[in-house]
PDB file of N, CA and C in Angstrom:
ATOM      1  N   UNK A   1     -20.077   4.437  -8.054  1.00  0.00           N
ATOM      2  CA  UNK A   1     -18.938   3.707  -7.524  1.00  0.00           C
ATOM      3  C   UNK A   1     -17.843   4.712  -7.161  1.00  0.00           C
ATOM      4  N   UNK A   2     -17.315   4.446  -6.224  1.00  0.00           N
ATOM      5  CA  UNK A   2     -16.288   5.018  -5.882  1.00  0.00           C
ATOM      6  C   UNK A   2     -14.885   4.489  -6.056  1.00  0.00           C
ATOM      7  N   UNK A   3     -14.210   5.797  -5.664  1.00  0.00           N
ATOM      8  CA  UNK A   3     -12.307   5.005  -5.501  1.00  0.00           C
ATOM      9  C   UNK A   3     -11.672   4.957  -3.923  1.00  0.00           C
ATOM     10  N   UNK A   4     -11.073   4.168  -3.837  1.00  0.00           N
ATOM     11  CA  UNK A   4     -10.385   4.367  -2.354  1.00  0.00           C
ATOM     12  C   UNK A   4      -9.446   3.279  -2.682  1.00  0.00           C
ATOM     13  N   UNK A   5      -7.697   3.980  -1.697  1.00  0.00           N
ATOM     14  CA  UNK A   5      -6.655   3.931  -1.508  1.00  0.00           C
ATOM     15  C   UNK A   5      -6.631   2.902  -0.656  1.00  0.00           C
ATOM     16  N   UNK A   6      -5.781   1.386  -0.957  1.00  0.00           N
ATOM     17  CA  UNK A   6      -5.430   0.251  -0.200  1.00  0.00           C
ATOM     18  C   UNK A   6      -3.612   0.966   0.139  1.00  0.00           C
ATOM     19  N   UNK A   7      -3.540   1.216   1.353  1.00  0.00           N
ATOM     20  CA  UNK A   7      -2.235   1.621   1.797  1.00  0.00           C
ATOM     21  C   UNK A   7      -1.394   0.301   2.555  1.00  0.00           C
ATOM     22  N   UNK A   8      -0.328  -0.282   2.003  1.00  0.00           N
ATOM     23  CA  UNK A   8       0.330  -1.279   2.660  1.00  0.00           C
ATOM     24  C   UNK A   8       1.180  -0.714   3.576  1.00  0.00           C
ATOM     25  N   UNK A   9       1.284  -1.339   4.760  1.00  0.00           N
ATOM     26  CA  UNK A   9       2.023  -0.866   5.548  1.00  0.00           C
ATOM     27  C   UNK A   9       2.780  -1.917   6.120  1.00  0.00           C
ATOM     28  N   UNK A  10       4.124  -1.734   6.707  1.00  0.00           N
ATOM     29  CA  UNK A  10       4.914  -2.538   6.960  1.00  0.00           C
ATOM     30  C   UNK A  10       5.647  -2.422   8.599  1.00  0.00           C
ATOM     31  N   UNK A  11       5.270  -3.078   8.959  1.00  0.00           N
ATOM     32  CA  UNK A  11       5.354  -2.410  10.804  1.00  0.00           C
ATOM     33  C   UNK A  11       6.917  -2.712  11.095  1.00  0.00           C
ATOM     34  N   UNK A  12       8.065  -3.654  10.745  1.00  0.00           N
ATOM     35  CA  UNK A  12       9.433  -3.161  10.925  1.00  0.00           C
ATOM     36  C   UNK A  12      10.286  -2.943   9.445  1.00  0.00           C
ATOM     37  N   UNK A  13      10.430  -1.624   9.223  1.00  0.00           N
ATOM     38  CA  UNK A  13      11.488  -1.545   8.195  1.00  0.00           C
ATOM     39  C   UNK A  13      13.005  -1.930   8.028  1.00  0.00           C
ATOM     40  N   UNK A  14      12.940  -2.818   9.400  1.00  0.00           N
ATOM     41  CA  UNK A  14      14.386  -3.431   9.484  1.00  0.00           C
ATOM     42  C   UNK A  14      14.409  -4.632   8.570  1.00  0.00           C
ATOM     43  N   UNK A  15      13.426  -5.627   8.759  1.00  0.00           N
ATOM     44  CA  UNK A  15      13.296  -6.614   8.320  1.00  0.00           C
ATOM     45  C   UNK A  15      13.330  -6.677   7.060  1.00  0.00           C
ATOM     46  N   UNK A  16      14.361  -7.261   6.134  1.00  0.00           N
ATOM     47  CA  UNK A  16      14.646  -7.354   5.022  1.00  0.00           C
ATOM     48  C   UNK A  16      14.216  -8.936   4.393  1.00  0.00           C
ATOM     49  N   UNK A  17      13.748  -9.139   3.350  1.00  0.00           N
ATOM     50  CA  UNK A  17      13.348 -10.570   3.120  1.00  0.00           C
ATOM     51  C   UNK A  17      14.074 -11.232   1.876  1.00  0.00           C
ATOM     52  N   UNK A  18      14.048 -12.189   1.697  1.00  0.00           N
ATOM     53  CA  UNK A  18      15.113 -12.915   0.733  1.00  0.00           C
ATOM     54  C   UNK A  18      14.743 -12.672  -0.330  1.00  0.00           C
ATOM     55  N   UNK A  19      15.534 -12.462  -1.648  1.00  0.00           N
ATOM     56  CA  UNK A  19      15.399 -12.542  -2.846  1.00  0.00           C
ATOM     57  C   UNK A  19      13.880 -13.693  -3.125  1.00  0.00           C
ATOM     58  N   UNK A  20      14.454 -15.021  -2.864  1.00  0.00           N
ATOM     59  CA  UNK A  20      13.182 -15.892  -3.020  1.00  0.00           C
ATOM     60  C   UNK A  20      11.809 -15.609  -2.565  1.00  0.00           C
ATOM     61  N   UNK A  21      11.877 -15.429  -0.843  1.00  0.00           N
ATOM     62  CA  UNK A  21      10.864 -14.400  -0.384  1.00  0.00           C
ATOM     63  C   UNK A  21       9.946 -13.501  -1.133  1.00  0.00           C
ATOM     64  N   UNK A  22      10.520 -12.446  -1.555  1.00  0.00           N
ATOM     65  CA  UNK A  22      10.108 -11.450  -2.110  1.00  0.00           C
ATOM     66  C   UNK A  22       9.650 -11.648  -3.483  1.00  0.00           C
ATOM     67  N   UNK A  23      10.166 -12.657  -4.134  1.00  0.00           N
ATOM     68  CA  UNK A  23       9.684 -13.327  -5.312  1.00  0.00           C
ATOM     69  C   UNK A  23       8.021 -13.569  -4.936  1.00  0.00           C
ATOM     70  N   UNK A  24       8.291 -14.641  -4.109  1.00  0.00           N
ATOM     71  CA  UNK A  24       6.916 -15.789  -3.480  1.00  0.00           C
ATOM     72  C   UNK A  24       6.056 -14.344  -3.396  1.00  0.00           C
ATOM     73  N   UNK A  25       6.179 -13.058  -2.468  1.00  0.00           N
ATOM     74  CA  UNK A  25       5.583 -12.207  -1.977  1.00  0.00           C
ATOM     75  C   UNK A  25       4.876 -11.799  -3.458  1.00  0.00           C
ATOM     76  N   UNK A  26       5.902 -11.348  -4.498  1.00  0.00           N
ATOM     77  CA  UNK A  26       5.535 -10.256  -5.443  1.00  0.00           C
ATOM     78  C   UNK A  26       4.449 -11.319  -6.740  1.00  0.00           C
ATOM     79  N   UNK A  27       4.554 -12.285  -6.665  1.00  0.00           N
ATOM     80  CA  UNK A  27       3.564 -13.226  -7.318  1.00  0.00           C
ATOM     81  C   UNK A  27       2.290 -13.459  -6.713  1.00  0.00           C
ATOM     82  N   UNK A  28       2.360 -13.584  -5.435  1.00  0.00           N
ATOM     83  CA  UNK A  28       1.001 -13.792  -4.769  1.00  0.00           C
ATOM     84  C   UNK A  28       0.340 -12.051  -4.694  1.00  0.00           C
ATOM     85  N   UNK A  29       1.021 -11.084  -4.952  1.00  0.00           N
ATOM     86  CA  UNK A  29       0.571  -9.803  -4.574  1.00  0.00           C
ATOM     87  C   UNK A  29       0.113  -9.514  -6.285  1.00  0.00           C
ATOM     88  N   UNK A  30       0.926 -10.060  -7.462  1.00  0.00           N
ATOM     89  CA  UNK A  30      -0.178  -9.687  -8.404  1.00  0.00           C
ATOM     90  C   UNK A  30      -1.144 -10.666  -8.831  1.00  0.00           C
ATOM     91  N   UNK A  31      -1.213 -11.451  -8.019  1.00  0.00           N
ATOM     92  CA  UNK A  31      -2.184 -12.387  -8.073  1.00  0.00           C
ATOM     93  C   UNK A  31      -3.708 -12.126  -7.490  1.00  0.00           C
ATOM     94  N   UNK A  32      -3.319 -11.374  -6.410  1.00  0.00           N
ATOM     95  CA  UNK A  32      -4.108 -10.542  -5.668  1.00  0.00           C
ATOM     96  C   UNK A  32      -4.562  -9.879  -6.282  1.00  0.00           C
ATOM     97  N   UNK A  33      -4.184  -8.644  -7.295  1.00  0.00           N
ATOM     98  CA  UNK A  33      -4.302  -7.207  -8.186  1.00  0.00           C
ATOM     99  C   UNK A  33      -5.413  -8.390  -9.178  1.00  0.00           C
ATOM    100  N   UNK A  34      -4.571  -9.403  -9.789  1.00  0.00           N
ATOM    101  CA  UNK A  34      -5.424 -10.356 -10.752  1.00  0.00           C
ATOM    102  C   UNK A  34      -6.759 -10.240 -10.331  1.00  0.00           C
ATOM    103  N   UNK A  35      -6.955 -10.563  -9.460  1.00  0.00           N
ATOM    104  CA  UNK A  35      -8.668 -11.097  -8.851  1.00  0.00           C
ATOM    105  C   UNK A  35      -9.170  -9.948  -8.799  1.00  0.00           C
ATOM    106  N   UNK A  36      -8.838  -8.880  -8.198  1.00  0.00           N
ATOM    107  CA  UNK A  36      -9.424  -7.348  -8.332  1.00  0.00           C
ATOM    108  C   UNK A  36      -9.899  -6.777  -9.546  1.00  0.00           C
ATOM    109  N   UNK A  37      -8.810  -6.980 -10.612  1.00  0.00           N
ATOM    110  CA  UNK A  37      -9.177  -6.349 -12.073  1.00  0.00           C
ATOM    111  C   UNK A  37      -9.603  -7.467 -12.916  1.00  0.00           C
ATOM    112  N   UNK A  38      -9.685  -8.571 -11.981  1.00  0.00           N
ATOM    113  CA  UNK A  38     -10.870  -9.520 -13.183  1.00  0.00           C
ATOM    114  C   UNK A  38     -12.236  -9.384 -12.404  1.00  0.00           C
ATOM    115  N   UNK A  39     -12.220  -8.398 -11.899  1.00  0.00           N
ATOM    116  CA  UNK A  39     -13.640  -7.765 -11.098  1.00  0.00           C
ATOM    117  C   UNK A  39     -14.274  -6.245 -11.961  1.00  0.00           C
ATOM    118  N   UNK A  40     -13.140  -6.057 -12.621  1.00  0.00           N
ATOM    119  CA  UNK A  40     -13.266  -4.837 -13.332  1.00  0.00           C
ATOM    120  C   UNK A  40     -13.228  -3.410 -11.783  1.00  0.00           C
ATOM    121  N   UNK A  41     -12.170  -3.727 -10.600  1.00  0.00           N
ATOM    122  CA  UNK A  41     -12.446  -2.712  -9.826  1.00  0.00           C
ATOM    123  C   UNK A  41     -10.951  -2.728  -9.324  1.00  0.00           C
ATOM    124  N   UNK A  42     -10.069  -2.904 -10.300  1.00  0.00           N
ATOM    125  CA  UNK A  42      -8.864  -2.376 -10.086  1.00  0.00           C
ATOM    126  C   UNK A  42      -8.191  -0.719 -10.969  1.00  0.00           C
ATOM    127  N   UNK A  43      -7.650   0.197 -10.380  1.00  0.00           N
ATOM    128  CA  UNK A  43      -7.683   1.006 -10.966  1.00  0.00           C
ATOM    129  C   UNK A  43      -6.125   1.273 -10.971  1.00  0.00           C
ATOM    130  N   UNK A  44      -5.248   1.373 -10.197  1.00  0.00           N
ATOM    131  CA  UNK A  44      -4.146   1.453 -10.486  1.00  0.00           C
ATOM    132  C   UNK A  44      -3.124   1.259  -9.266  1.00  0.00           C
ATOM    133  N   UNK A  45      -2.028   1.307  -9.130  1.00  0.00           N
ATOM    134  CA  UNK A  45      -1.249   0.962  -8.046  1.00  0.00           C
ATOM    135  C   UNK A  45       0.333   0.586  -8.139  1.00  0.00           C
ATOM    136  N   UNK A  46       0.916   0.832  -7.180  1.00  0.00           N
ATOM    137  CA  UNK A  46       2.096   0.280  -7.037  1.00  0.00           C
ATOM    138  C   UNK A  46       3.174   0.242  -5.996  1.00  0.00           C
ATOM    139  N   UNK A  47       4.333  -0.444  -5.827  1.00  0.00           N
ATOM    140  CA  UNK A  47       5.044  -0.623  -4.771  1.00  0.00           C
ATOM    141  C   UNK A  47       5.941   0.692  -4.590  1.00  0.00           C
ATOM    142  N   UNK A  48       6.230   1.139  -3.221  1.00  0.00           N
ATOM    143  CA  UNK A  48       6.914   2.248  -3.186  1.00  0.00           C
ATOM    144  C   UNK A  48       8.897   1.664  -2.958  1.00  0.00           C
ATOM    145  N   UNK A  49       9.723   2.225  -3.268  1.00  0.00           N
ATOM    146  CA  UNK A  49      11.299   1.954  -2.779  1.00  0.00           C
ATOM    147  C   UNK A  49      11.864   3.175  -1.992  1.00  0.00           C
ATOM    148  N   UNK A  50      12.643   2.258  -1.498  1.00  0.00           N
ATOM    149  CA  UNK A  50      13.357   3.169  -0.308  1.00  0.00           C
ATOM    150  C   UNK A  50      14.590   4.354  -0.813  1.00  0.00           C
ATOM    151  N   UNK A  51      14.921   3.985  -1.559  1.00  0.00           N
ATOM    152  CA  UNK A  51      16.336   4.267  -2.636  1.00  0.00           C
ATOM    153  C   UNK A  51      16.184   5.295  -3.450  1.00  0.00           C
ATOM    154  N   UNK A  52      16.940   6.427  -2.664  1.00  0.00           N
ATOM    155  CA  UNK A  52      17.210   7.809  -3.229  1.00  0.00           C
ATOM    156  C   UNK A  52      15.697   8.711  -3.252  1.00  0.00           C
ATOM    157  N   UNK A  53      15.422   8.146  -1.517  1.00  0.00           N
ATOM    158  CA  UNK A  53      14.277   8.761  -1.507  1.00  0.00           C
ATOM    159  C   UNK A  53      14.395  10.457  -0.263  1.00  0.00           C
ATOM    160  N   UNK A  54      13.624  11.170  -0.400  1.00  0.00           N
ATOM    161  CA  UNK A  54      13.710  12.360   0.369  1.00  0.00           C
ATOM    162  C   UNK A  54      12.477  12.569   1.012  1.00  0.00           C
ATOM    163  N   UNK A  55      12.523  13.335   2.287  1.00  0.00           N
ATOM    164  CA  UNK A  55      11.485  13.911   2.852  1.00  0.00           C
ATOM    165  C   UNK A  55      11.190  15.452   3.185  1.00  0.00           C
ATOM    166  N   UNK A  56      10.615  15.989   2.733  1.00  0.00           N
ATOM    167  CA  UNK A  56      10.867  17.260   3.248  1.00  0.00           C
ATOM    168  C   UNK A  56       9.414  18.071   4.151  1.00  0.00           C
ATOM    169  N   UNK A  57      10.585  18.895   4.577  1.00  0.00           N
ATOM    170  CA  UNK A  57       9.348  19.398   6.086  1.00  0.00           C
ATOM    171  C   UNK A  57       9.304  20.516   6.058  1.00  0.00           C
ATOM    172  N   UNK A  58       8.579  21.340   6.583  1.00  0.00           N
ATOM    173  CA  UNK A  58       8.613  22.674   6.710  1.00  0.00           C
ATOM    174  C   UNK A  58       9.794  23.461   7.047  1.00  0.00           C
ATOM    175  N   UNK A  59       9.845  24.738   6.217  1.00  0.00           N
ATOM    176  CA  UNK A  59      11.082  25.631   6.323  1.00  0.00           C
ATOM    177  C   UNK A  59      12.001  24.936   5.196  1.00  0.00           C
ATOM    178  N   UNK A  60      11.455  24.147   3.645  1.00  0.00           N
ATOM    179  CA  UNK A  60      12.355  23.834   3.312  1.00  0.00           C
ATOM    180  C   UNK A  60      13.183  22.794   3.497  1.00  0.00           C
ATOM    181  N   UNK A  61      13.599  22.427   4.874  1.00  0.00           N
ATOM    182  CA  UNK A  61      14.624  20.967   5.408  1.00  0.00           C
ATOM    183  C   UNK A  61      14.130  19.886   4.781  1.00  0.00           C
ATOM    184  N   UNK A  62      14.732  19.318   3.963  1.00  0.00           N
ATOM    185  CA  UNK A  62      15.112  18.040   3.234  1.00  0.00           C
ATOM    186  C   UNK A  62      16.208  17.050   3.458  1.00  0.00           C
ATOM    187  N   UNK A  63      15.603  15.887   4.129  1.00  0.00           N
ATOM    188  CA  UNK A  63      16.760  15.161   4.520  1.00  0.00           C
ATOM    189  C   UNK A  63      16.382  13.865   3.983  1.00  0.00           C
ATOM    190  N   UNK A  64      17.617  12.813   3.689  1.00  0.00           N
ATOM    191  CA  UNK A  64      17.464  11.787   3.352  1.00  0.00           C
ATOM    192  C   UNK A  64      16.687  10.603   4.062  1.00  0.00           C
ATOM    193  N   UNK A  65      16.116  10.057   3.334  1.00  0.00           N
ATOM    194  CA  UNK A  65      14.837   8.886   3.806  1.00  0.00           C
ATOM    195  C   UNK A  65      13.790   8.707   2.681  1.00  0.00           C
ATOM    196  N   UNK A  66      12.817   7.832   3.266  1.00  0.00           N
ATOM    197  CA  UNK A  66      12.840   7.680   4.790  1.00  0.00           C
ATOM    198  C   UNK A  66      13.415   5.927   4.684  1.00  0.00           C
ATOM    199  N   UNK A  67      14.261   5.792   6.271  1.00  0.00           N
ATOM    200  CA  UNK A  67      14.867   4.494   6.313  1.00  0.00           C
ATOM    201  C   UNK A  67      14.292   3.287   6.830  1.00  0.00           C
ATOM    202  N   UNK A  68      14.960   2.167   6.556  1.00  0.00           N
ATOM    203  CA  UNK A  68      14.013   0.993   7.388  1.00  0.00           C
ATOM    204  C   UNK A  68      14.399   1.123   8.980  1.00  0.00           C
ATOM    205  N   UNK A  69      15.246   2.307   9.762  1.00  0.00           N
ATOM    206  CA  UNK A  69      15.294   2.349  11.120  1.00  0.00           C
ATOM    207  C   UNK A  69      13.840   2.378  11.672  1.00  0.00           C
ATOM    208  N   UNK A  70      13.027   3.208  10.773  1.00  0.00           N
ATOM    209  CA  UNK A  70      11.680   3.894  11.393  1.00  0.00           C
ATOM    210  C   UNK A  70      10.906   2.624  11.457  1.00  0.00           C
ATOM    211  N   UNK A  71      10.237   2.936  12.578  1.00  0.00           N
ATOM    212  CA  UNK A  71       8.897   1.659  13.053  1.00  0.00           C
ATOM    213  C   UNK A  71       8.117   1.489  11.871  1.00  0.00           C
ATOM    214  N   UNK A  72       7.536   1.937  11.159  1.00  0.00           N
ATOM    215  CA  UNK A  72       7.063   1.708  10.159  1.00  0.00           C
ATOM    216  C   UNK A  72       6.805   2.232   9.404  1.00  0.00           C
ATOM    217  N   UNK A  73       6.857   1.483   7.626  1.00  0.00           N
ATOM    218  CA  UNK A  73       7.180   2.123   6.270  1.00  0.00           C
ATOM    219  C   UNK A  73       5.798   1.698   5.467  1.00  0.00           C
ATOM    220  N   UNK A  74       5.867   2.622   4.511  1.00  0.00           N
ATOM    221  CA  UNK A  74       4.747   2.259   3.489  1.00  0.00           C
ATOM    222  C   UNK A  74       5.371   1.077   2.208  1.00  0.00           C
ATOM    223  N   UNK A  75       4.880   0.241   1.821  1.00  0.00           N
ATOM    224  CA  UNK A  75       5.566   0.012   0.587  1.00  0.00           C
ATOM    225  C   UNK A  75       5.037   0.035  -0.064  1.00  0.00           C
ATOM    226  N   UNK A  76       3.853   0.417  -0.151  1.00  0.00           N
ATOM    227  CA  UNK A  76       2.861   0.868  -1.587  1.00  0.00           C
ATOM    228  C   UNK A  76       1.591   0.565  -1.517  1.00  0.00           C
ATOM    229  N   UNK A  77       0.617   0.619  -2.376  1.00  0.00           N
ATOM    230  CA  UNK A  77      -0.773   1.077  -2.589  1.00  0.00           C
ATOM    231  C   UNK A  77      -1.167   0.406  -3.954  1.00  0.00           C
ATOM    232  N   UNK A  78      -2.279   0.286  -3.700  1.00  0.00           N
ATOM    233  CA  UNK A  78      -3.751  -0.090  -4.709  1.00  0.00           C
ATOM    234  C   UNK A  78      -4.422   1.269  -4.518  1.00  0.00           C
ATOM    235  N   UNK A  79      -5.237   1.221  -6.208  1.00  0.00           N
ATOM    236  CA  UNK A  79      -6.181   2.139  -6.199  1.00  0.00           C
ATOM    237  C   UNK A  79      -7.309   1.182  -6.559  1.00  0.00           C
ATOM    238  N   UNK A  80      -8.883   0.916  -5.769  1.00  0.00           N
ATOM    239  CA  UNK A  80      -9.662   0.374  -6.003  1.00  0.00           C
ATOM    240  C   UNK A  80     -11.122   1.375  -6.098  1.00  0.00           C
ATOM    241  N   UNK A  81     -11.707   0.490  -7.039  1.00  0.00           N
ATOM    242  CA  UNK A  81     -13.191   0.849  -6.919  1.00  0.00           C
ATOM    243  C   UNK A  81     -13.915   0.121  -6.630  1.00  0.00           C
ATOM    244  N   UNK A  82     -14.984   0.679  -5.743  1.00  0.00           N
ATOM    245  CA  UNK A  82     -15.817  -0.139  -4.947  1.00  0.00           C
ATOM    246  C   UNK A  82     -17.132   0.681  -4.316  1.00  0.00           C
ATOM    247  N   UNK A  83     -17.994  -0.284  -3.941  1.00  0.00           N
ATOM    248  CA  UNK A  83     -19.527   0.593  -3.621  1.00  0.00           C
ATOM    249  C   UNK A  83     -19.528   0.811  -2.799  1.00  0.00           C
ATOM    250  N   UNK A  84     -18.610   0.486  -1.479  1.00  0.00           N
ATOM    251  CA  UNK A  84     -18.838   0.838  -0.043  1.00  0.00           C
ATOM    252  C   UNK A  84     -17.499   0.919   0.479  1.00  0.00           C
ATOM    253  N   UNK A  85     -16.988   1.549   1.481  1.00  0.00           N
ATOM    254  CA  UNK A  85     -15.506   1.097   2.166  1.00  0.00           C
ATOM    255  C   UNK A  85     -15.903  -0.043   2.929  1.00  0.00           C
ATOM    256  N   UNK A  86     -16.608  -0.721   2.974  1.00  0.00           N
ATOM    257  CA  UNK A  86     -16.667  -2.262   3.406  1.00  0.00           C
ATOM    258  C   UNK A  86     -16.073  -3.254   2.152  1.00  0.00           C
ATOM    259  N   UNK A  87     -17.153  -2.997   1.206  1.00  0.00           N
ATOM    260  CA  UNK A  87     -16.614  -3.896  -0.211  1.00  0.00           C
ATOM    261  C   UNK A  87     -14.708  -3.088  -0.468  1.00  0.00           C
ATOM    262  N   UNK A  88     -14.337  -2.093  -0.179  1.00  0.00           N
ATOM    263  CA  UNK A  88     -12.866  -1.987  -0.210  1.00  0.00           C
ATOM    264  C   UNK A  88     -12.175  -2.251   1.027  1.00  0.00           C
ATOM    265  N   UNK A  89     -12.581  -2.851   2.051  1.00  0.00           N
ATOM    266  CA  UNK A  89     -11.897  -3.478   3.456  1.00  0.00           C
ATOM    267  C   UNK A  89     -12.097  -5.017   2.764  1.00  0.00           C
ATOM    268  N   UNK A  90     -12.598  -5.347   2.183  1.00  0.00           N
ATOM    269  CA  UNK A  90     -13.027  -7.121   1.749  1.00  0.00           C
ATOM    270  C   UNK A  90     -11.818  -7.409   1.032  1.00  0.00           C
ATOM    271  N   UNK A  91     -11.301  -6.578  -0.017  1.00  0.00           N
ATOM    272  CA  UNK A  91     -10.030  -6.817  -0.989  1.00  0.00           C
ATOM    273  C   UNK A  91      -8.780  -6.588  -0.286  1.00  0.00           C
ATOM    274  N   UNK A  92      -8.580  -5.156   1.055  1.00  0.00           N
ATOM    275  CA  UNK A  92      -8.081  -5.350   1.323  1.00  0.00           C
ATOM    276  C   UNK A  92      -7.578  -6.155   2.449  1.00  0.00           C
ATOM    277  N   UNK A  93      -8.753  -7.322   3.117  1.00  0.00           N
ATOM    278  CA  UNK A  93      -8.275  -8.331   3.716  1.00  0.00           C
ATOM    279  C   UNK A  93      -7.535  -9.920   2.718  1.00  0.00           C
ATOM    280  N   UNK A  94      -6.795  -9.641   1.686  1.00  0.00           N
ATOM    281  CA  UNK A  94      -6.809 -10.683   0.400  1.00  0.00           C
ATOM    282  C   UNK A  94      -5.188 -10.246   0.520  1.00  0.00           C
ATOM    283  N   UNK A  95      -4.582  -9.056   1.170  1.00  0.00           N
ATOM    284  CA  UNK A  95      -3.543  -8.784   0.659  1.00  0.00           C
ATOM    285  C   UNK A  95      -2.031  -9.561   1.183  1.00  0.00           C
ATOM    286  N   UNK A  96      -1.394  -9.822   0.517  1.00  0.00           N
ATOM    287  CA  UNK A  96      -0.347 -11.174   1.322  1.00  0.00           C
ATOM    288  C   UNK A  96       0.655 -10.303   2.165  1.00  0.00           C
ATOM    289  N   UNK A  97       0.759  -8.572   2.086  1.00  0.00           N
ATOM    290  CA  UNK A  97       1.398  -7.904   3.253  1.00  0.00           C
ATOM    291  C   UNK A  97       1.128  -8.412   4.341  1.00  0.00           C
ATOM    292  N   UNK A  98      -0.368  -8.817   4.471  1.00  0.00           N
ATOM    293  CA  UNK A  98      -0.706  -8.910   6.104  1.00  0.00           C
ATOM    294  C   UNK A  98      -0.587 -10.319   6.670  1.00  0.00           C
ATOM    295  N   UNK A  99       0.407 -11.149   5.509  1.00  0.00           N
ATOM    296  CA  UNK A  99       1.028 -11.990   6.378  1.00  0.00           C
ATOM    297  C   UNK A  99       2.050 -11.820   7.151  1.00  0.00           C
ATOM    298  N   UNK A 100       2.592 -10.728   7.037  1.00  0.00           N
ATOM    299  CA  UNK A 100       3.946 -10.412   8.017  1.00  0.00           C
ATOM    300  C   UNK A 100       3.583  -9.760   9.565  1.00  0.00           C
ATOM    301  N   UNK A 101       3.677  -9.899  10.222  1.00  0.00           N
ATOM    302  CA  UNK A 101       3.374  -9.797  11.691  1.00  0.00           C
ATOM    303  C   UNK A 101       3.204  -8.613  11.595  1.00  0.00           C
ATOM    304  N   UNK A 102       2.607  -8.040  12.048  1.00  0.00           N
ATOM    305  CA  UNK A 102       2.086  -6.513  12.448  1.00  0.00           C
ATOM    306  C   UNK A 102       2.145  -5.670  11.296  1.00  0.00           C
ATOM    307  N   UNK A 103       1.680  -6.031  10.246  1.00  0.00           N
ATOM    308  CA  UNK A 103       1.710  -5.490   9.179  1.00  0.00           C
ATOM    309  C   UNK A 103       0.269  -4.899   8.824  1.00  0.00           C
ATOM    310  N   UNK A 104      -0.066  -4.096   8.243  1.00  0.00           N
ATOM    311  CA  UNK A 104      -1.538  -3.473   8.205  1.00  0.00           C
ATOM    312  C   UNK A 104      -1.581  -3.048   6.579  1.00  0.00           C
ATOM    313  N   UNK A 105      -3.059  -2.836   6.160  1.00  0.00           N
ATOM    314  CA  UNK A 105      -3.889  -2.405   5.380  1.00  0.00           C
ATOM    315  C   UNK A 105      -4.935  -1.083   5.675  1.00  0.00           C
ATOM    316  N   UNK A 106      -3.952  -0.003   5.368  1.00  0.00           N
ATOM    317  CA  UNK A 106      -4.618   1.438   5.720  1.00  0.00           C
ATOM    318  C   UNK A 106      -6.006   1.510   4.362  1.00  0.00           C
ATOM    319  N   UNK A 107      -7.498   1.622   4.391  1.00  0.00           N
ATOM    320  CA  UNK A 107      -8.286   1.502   3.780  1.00  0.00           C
ATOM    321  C   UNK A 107      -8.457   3.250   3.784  1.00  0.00           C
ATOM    322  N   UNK A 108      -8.666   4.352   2.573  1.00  0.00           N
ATOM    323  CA  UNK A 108      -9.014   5.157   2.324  1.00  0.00           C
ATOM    324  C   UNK A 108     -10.017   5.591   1.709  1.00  0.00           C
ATOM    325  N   UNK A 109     -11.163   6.332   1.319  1.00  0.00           N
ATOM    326  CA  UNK A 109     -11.595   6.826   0.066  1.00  0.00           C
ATOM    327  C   UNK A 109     -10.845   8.004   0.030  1.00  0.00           C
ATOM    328  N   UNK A 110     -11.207   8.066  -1.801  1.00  0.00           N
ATOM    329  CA  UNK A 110     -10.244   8.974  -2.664  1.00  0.00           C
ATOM    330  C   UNK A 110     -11.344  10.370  -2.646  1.00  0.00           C
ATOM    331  N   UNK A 111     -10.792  11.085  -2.278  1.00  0.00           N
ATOM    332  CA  UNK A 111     -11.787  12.837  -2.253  1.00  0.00           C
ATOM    333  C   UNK A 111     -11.745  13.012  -3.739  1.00  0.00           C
ATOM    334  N   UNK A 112     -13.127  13.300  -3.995  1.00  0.00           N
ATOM    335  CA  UNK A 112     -13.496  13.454  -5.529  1.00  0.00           C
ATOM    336  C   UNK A 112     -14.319  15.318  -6.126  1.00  0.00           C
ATOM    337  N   UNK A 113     -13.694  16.155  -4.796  1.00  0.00           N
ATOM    338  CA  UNK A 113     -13.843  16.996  -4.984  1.00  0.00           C
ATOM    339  C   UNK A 113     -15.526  17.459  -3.973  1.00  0.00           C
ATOM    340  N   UNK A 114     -15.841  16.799  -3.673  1.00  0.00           N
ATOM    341  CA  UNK A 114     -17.615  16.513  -3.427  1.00  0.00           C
ATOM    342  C   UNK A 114     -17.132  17.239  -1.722  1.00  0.00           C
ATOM    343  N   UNK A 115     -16.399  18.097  -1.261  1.00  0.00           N
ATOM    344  CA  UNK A 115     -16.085  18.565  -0.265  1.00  0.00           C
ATOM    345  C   UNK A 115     -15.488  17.896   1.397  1.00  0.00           C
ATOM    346  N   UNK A 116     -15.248  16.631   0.899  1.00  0.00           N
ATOM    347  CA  UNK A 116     -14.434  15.663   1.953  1.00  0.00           C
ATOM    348  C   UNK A 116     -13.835  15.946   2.137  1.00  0.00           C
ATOM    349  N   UNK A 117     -13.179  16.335   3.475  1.00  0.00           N
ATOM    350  CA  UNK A 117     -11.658  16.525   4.125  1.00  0.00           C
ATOM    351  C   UNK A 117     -11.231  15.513   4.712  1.00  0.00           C
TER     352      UNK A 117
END
């Protein structure tokens, strides 16, 4: 079995959602995690924040971000295990991010040293 990275992605970082919203969101999203690790193929995960965050680039330059101006933000990740990146595209079609309009599910495997780039 393997591991691979469920990447949430959020296609406008402008869009801010209501306290209630984000409630409704953050219940149905560990509800989601629920069904995964009552599969025994949840491994770990969590939401990323915007707040007192930095980026830095080559030569050192560190500047503040990243903001909801940019087209699109991450807000966090699942770590799953699974036998195929099909069986980890299946969980991550379950995820309630991708009710928001142009919102996506970046599917990864995790490099386990076995010489994957």
């Amino acid at each position: 079995m393997e591991e691979f990275v469920l990447i949430m992605r959020h296609e406008d970082g402008k869009k801010i959602a209501s306290p209630e919203q984000m409630q409704i969101w953050m219940k149905q999203t560990m509800d989601w995690i629920g069904g995964i690790a009552a599969q025994n193929k949840f491994s770990s995960g969590t939401g990323l924040l915007f707040e007192d965050a930095r980026v830095v680039r080559p030569n050192n330059v560190v500047t503040n971000g990243p903001f909801g101006e940019i087209k699109e933000t991450i807000g966090g990740y699942i770590i799953v295990k699974a036998d195929s990146i099909d069986e980890a595209v299946e969980f991550a079609k379950g995820c309630p991010v991708l009710q928001g309009e142009g919102n996506s599910m970046e599917v990864r495997r995790i490099a386990k040293g076995d010489g994957v780039h």
